[in-house]
Protein backbone atom coordinates (compact mmCIF):
# COMPACT_ATOMS: atom_id res chain seq x y z
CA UNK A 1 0.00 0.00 0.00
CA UNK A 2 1.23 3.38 -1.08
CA UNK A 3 1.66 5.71 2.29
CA UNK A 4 0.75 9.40 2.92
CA UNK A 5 3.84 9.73 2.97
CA UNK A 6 4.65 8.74 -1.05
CA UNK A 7 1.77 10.45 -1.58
CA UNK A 8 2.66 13.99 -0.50
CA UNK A 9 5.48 13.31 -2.49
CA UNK A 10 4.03 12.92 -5.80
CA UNK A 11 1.62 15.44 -5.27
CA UNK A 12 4.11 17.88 -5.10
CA UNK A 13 5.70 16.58 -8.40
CA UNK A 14 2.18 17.47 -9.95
CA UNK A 15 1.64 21.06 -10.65
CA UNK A 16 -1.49 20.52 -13.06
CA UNK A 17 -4.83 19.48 -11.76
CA UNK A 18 -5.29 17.65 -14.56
CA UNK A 19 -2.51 15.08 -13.39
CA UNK A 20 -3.49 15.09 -9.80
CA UNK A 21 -7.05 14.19 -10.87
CA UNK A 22 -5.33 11.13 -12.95
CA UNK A 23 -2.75 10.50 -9.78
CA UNK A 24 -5.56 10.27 -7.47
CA UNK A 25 -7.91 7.97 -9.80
CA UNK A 26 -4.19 5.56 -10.39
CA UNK A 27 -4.73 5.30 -6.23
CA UNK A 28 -7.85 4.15 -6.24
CA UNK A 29 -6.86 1.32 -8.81
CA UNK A 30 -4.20 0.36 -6.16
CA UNK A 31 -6.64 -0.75 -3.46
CA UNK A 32 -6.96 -4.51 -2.84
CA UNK A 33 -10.34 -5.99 -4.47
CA UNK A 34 -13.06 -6.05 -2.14
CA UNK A 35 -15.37 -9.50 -2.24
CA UNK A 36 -18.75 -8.42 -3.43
CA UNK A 37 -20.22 -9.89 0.06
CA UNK A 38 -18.48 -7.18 2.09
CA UNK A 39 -20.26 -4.51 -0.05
CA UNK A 40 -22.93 -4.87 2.37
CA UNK A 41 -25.12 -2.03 4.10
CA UNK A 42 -22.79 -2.59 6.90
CA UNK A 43 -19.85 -1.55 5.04
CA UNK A 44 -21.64 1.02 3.35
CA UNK A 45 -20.55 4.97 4.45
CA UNK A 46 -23.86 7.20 4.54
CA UNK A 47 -23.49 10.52 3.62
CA UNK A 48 -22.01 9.94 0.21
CA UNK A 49 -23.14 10.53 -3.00
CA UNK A 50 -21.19 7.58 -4.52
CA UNK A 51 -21.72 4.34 -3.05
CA UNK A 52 -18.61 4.05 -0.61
CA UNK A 53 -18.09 0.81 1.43
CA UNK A 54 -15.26 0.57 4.25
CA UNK A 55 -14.78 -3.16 5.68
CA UNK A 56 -13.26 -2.97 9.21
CA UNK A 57 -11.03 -5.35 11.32
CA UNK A 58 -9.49 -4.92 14.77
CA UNK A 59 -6.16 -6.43 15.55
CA UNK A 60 -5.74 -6.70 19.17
CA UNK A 61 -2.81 -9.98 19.27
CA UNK A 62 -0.22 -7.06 20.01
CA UNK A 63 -2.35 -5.62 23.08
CA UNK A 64 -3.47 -1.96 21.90
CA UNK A 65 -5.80 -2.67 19.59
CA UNK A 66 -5.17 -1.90 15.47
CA UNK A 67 -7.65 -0.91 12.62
CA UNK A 68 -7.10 -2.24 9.30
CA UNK A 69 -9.69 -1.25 6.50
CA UNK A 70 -10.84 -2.35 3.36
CA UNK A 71 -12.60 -0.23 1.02
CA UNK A 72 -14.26 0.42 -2.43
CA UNK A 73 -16.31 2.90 -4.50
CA UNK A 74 -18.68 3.12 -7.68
CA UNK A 75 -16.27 5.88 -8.89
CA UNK A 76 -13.07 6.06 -9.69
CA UNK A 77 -12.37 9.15 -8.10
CA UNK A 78 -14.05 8.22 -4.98
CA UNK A 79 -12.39 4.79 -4.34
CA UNK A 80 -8.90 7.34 -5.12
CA UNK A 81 -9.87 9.10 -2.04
CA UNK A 82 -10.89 6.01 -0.74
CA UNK A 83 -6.88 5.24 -1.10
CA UNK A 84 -5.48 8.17 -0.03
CA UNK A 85 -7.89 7.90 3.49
CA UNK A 86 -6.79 4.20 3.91
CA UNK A 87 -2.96 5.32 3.49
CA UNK A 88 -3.63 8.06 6.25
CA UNK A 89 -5.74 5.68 8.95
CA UNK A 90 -5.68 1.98 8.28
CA UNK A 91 -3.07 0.03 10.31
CA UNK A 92 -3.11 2.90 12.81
CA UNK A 93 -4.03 2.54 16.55
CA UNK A 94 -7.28 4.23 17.75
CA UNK A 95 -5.58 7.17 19.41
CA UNK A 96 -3.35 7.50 16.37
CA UNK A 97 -6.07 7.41 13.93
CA UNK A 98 -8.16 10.38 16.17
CA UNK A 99 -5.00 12.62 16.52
CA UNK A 100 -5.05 12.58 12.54
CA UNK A 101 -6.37 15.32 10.79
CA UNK A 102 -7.63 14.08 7.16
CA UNK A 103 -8.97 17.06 6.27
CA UNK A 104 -6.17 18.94 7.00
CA UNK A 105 -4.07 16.57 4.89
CA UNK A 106 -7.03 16.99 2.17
CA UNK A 107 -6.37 20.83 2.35
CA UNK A 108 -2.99 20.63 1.54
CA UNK A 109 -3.19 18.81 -1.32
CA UNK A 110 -5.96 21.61 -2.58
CA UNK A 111 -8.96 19.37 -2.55
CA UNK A 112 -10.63 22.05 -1.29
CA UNK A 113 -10.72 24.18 -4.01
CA UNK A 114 -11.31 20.91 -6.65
CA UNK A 115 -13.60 18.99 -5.20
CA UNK A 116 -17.45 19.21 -5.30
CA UNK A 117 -18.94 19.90 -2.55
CA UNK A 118 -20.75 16.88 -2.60
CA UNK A 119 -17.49 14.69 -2.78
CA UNK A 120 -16.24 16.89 0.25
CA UNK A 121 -19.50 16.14 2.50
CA UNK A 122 -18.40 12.46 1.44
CA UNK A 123 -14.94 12.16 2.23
CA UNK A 124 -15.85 13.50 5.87
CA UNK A 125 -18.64 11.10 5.83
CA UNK A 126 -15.65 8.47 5.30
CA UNK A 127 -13.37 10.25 7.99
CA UNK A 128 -16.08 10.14 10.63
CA UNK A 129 -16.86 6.77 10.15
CA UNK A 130 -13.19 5.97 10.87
CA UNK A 131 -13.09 8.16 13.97
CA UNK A 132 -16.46 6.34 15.45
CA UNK A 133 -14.61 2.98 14.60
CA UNK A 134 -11.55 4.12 17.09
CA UNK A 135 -13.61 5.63 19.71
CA UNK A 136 -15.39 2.39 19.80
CA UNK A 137 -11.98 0.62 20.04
CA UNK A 138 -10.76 2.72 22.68
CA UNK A 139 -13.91 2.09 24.81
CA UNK A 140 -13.67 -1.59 23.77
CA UNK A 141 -10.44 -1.70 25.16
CA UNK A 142 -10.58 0.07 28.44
C-alpha cells in the first residue's frame, strides 16, 4: 500500500490538476479488491453521493488494539480518495487514527478548491466513520 507519505510526495511533483485528478484515480486502482459480500449495508458509508463501502477489522494480538480497512467505490475518483484515506488511517491505533487530521491533509493537497462539494460532505462522511470505529476501540479496550 502506497503511504501518505509517497503520496505527498508525488503530489508535489504534480503542478497541473489535470494530473493530480489522474494521480488520485491511479490510487484508487491500487486498493486490494473487495469481495462483493463485504459490499454490504454494513460496510456502506452514509453521507455519500457515490456508493462508498469501508470493511473494518481490529487487531488486538499485540495488546493496543489496530484498525485495518478495506474499502471500495462506484467511482473512480471516490475509491482514489478512498486510497489516499486508507494510506492516512488503516493500520493505525485508535488514538493514532483520532490525533489525525484528514482534512487537514485533504487541504494541503488543494482538494478544497477541486472537489465538489458533494465529494467533500463524502470524504468527511468516510473520515467520521473511521473516527467512530476508534472511539469504539478505545472504549472496547478500556
Amino acid at each position: 500500500m502506497t503511504t501518505i507519505d509517497d503520496i505527498r510526495d508525488n503530489f508535489e511533483l504534480l503542478d497541473e490538476w489535470d494530473d493530480r485528478y489522474r494521480y488520485v484515480i491511479e490510487l484508487g486502482r491500487t486498493l486490494e479488491p473487495m469481495p462483493e459480500a463485504e459490499h454490504s449495508a454494513e460496510n456502506k458509508v452514509q453521507g455519500c453521493v457515490s456508493q462508498v463501502w469501508l470493511q473494518k477489522t481490529v487487531d488486538r494480538s499485540n495488546g493496543e488494539p489496530v484498525l485495518k480497512y478495506r474499502g471500495d467505490s462506484d467511482a473512480h475518483i471516490v475509491r482514489g480518495l478512498v486510497a489516499i484515506v486508507l494510506a492516512l488511517y488503516s493500520g493505525r491505533a485508535p488514538r493514532e487514527i483520532l490525533n489525525t487530521d484528514a482534512i487537514a491533509v485533504f487541504n494541503e493537497f488543494g482538494f478544497r478548491d477541486h472537489l465538489t462539494p458533494q465529494r467533500s460532505n463524502g470524504l468527511r462522511s468516510m473520515v467520521e466513520r473511521i473516527k467512530t470505529d476508534a472511539r469504539e476501540a478505545l472504549a472496547e479496550a478500556s
